[in-house]
N, C-alpha and C. Protein backbone atom coordinates (compact mmCIF):
# COMPACT_ATOMS: atom_id res chain seq x y z
N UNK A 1 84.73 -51.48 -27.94
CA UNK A 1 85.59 -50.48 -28.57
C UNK A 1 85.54 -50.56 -30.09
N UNK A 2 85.41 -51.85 -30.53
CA UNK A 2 85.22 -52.09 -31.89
C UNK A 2 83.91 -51.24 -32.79
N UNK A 3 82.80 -50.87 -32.15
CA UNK A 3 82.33 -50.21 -32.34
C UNK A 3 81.67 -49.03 -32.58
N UNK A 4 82.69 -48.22 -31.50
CA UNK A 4 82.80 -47.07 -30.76
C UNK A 4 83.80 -46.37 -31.77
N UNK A 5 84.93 -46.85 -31.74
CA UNK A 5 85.81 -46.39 -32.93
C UNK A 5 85.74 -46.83 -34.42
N UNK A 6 84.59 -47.46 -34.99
CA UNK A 6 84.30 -47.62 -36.03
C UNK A 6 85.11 -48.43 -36.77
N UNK A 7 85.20 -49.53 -36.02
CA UNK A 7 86.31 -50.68 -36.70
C UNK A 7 85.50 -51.87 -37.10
N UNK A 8 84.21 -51.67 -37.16
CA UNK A 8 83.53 -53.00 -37.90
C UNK A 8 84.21 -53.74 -39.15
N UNK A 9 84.51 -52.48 -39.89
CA UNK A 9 85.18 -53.40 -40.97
C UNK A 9 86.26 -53.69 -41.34
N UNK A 10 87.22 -53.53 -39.85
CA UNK A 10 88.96 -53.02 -39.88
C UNK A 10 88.83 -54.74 -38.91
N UNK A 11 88.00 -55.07 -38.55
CA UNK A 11 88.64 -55.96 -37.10
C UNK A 11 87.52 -57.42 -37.45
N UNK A 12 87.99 -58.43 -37.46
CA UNK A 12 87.78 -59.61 -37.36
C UNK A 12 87.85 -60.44 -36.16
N UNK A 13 86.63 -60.68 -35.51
CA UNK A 13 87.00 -61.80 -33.97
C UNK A 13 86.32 -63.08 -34.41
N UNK A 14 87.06 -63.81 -34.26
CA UNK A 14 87.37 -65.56 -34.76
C UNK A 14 87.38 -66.33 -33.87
N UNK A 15 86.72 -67.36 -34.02
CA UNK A 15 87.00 -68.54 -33.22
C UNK A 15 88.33 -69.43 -33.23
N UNK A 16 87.95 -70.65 -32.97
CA UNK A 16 89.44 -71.45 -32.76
C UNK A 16 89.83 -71.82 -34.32
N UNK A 17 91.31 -71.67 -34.47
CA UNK A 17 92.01 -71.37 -36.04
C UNK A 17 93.17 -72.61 -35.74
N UNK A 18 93.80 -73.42 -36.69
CA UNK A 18 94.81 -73.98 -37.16
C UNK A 18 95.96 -73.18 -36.82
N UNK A 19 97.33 -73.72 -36.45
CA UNK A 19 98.42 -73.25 -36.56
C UNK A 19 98.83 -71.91 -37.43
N UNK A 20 98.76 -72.83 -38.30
CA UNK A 20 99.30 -72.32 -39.79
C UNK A 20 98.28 -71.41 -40.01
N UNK A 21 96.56 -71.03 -39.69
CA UNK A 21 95.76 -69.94 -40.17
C UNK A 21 96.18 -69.14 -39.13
N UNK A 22 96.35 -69.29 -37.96
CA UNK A 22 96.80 -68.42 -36.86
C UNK A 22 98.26 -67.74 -37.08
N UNK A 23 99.28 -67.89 -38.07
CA UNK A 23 100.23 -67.28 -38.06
C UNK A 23 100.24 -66.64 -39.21
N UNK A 24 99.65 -66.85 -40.12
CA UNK A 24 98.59 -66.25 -41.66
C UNK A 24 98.13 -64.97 -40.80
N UNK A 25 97.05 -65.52 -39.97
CA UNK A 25 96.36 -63.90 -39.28
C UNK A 25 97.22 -63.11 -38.95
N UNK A 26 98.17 -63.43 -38.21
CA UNK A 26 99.39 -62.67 -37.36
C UNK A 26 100.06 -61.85 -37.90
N UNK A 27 100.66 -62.74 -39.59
CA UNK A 27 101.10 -61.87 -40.51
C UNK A 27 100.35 -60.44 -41.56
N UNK A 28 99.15 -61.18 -41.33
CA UNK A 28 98.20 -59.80 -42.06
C UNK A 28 98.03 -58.61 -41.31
N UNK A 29 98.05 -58.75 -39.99
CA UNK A 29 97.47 -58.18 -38.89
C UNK A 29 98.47 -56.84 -38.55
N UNK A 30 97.59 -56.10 -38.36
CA UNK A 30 98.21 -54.24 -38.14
C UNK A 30 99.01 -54.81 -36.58
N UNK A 31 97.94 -55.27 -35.67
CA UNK A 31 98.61 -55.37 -34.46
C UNK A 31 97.85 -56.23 -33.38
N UNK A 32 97.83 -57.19 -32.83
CA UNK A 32 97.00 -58.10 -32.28
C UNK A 32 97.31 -57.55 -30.57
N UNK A 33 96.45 -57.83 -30.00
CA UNK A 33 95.92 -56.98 -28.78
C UNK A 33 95.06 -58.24 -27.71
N UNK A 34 95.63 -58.29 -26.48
CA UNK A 34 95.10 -58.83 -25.97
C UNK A 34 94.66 -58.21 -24.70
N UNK A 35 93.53 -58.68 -24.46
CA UNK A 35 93.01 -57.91 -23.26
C UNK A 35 92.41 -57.86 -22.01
N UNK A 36 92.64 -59.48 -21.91
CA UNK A 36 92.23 -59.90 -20.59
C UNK A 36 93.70 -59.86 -19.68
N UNK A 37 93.17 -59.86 -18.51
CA UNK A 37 94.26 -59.73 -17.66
C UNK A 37 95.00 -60.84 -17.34
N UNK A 38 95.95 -61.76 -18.31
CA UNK A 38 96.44 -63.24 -18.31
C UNK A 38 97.45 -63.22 -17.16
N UNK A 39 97.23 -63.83 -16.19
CA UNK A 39 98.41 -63.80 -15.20
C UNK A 39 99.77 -64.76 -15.49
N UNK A 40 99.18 -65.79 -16.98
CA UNK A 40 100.10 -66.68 -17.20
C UNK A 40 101.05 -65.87 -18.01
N UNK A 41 101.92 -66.78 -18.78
CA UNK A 41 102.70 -65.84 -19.91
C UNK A 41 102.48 -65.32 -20.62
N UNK A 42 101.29 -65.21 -21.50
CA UNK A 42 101.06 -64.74 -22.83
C UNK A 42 100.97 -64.77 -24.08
N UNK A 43 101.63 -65.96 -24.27
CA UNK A 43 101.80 -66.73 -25.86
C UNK A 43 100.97 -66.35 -26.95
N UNK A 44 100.39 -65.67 -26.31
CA UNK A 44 99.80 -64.87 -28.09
C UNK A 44 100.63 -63.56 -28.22
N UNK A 45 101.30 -62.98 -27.61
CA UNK A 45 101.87 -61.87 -27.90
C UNK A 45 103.44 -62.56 -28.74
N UNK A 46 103.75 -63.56 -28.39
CA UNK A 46 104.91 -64.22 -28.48
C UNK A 46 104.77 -64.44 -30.01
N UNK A 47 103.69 -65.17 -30.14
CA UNK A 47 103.32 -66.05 -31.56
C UNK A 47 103.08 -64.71 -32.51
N UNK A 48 102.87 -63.82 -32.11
CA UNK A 48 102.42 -62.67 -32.77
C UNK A 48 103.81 -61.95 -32.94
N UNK A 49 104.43 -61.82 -32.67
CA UNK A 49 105.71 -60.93 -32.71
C UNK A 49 106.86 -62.03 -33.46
N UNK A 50 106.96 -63.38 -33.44
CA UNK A 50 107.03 -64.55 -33.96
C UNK A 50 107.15 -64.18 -35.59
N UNK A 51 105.58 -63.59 -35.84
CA UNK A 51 105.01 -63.74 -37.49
C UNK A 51 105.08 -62.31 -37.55
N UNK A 52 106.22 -61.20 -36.90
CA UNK A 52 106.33 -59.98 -37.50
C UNK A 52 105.11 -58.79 -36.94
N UNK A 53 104.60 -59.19 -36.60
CA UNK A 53 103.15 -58.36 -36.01
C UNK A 53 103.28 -57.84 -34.43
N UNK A 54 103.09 -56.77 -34.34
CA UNK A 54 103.23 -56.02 -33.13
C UNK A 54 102.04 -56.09 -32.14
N UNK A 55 102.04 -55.23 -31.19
CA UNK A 55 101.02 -56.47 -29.96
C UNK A 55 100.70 -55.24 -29.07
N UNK A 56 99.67 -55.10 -27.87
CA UNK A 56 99.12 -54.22 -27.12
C UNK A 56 98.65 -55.52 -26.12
N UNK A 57 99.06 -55.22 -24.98
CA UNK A 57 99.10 -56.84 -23.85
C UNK A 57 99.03 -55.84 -22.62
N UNK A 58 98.24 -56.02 -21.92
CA UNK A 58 98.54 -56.02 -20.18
C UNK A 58 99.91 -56.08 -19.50
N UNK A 59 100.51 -55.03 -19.17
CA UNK A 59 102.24 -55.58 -18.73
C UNK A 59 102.07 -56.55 -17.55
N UNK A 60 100.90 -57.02 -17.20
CA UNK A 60 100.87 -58.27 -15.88
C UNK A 60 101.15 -59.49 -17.26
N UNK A 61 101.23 -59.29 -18.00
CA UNK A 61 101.60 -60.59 -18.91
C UNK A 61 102.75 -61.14 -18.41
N UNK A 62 103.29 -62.40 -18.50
CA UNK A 62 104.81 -62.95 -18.23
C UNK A 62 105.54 -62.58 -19.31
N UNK A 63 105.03 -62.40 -20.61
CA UNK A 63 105.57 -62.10 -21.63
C UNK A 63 106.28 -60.65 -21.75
N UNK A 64 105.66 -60.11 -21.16
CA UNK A 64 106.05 -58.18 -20.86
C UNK A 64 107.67 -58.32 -20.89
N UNK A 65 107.97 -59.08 -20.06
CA UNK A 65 109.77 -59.20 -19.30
C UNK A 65 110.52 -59.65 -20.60
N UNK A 66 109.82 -59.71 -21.84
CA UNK A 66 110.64 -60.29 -22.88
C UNK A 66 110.89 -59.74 -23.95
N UNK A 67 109.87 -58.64 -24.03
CA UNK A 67 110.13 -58.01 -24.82
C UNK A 67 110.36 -56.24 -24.67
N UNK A 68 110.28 -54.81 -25.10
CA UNK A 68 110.57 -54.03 -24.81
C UNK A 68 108.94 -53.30 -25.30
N UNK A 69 109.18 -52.23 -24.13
CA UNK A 69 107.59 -51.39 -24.57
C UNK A 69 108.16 -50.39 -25.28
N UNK A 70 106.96 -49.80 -26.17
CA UNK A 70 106.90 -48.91 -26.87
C UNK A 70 107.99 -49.50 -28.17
N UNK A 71 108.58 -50.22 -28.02
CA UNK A 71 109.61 -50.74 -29.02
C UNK A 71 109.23 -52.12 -29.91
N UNK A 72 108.60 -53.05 -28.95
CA UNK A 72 108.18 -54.24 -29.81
C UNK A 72 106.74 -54.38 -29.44
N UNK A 73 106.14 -53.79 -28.97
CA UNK A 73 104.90 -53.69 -28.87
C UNK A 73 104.31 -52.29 -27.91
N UNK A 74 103.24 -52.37 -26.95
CA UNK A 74 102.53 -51.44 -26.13
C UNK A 74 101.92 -52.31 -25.20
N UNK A 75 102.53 -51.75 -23.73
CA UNK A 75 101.82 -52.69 -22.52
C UNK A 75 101.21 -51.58 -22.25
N UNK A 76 99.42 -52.19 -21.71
CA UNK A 76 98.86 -51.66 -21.10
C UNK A 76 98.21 -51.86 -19.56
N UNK A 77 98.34 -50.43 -18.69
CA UNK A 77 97.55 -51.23 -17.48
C UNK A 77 96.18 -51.73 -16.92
N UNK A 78 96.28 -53.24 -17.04
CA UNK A 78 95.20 -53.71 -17.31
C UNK A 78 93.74 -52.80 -16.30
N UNK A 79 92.59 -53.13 -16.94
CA UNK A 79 91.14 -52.36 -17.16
C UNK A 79 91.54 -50.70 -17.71
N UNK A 80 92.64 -50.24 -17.60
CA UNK A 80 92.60 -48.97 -18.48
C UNK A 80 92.25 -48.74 -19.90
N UNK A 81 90.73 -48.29 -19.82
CA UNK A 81 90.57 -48.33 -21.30
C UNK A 81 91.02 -47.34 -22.39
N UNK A 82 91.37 -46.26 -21.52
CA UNK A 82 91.53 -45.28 -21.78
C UNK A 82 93.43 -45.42 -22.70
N UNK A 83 94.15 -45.97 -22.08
CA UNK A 83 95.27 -46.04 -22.50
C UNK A 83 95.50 -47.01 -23.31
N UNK A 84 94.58 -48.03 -23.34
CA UNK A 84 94.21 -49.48 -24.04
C UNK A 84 93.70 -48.51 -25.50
N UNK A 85 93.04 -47.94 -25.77
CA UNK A 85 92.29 -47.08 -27.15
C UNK A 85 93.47 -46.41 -27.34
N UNK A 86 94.59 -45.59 -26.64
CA UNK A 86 94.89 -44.66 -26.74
C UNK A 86 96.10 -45.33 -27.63
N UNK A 87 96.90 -46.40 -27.08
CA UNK A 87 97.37 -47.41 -28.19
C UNK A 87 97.08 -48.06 -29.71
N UNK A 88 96.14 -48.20 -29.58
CA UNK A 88 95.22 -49.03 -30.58
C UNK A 88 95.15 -47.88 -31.38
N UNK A 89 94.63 -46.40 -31.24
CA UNK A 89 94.81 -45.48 -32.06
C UNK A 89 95.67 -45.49 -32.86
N UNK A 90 96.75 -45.33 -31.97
CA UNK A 90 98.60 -44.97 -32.41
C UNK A 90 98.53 -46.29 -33.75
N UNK A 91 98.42 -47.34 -33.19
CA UNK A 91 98.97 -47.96 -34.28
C UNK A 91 97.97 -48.36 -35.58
N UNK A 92 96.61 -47.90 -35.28
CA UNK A 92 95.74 -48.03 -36.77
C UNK A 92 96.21 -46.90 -37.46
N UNK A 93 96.09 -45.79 -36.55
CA UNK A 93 96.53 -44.21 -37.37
C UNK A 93 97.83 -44.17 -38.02
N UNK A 94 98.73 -45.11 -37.78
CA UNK A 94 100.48 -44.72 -38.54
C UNK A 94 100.75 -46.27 -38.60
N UNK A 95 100.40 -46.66 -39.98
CA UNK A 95 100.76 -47.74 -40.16
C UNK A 95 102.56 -48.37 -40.31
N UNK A 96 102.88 -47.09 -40.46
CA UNK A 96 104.69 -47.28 -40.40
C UNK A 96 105.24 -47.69 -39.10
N UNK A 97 104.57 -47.00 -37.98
CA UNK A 97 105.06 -46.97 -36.58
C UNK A 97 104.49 -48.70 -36.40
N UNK A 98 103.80 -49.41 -36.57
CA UNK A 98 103.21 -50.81 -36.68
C UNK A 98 103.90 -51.98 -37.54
N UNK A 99 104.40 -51.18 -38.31
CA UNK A 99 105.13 -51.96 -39.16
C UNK A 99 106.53 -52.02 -38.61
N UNK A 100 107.21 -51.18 -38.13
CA UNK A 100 108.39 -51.10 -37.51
C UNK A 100 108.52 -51.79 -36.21
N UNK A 101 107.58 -51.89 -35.51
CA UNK A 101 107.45 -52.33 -34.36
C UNK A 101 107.23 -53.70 -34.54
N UNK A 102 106.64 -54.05 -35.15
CA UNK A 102 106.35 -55.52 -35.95
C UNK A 102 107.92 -56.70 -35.82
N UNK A 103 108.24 -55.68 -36.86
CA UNK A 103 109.86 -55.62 -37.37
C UNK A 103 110.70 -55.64 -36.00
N UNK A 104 110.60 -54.92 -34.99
CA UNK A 104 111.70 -54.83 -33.73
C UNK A 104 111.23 -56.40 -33.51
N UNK A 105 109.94 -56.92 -32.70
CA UNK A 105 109.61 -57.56 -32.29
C UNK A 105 110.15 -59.21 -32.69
N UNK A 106 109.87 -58.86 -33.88
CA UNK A 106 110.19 -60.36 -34.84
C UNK A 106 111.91 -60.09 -34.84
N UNK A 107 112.50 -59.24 -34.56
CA UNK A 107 113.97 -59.94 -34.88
C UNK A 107 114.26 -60.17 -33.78
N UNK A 108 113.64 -59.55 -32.12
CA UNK A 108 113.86 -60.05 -30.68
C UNK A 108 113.55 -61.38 -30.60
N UNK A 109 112.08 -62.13 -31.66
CA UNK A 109 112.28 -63.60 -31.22
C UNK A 109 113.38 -64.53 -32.43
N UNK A 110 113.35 -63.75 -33.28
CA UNK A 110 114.56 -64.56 -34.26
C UNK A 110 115.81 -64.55 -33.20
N UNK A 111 116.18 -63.53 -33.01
CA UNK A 111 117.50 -63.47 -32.31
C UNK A 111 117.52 -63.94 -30.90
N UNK A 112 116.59 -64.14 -29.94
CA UNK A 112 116.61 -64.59 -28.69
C UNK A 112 115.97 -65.76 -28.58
N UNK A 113 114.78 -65.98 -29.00
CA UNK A 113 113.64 -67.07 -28.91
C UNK A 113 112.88 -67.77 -29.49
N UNK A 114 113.84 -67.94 -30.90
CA UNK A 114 113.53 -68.88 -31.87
C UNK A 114 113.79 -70.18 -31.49
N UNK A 115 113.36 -71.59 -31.68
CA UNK A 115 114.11 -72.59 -31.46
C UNK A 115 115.41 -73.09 -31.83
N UNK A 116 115.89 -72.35 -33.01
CA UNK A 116 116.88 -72.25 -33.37
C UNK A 116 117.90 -71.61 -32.27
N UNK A 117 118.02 -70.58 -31.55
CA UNK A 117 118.30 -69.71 -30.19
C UNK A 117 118.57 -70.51 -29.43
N UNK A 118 117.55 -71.44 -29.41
CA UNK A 118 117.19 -72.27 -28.16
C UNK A 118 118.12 -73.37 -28.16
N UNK A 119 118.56 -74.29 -29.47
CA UNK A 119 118.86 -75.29 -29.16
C UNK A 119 120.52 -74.49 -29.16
N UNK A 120 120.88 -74.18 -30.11
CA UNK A 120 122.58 -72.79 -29.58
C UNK A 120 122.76 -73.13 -28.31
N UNK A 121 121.58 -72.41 -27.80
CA UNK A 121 121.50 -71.86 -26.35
C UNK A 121 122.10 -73.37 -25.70
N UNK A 122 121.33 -74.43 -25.53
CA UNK A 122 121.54 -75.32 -24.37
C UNK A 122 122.65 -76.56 -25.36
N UNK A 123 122.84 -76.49 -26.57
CA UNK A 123 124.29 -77.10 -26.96
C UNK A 123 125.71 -76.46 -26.51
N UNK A 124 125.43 -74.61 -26.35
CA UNK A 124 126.55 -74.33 -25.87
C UNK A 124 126.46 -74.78 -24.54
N UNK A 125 125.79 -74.46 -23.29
CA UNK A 125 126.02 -75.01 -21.93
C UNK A 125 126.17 -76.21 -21.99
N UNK A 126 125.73 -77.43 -22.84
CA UNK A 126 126.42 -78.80 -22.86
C UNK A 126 127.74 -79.35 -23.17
N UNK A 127 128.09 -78.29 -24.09
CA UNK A 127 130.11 -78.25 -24.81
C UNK A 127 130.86 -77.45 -23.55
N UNK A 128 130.17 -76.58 -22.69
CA UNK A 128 130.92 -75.87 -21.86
C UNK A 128 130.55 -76.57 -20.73
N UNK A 129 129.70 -77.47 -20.49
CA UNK A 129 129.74 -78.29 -19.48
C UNK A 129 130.99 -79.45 -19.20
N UNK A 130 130.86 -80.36 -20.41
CA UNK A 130 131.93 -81.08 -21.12
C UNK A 130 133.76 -80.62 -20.71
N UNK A 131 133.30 -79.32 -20.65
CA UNK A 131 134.76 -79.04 -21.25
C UNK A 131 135.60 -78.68 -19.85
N UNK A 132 134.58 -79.06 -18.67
CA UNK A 132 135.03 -78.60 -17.64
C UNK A 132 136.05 -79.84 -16.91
């Protein structure tokens, strides 16, 4: 597709990256897209929405259930290429709609699934355990 739609010089595919260069990419990035059919969770859509960057994933992802379509990213059904491009359009063509979505995404894991969230999360069930 990278070639077909003339993204040679829009799209970068990389080998294995550092933490810290991998959330660098995330943050530069219009919208990171994954496209194999992961039956596990997904953690690149996660890490990607994490660093503000919006996402195009297979809804067989585990990750799908966590976040909202069309709102913090675009699930697609996996081998549809047709709806897979038809995404990828949307968000090279309107960089606002990418940027906003970016934006939904990253405050769903600030606000739900940050570690910060997390530890809240299981200090309150330990004080309300306590308190019983």
């Amino acid at each position: 597709l990278i070639g077909v739609y003339g993204l040679k010089n829009r799209v970068d595919i990389v080998g294995e990256v550092t933490e810290e260069r991998l959330n660098m990419l995330y943050a530069a990035a219009r919208v990171a897209v994954i496209i194999n059919n992961e039956r596990g969770f997904g953690m690149p859509a996660m890490e990607a929405a994490a660093n503000g960057c919006t996402f195009v994933i297979p809804s067989e992802c585990g990750v799908a259930r966590y976040f909202l379509d069309t709102k913090d990213g675009f699930y697609f059904t996996y081998g549809d290429k047709g709806q897979l491009a038809g995404h990828l359009r949307r968000l090279l063509n309107d960089e606002r709609l990418a940027y906003e979505m970016g934006k939904h995404a990253w405050q769903t894991v600030r606000d739900r699934y940050s570690w910060r969230q997390h530890v809240q999360t299981v200090l309150a069930k330990v004080q309300a355990k306590h308190r019983k």
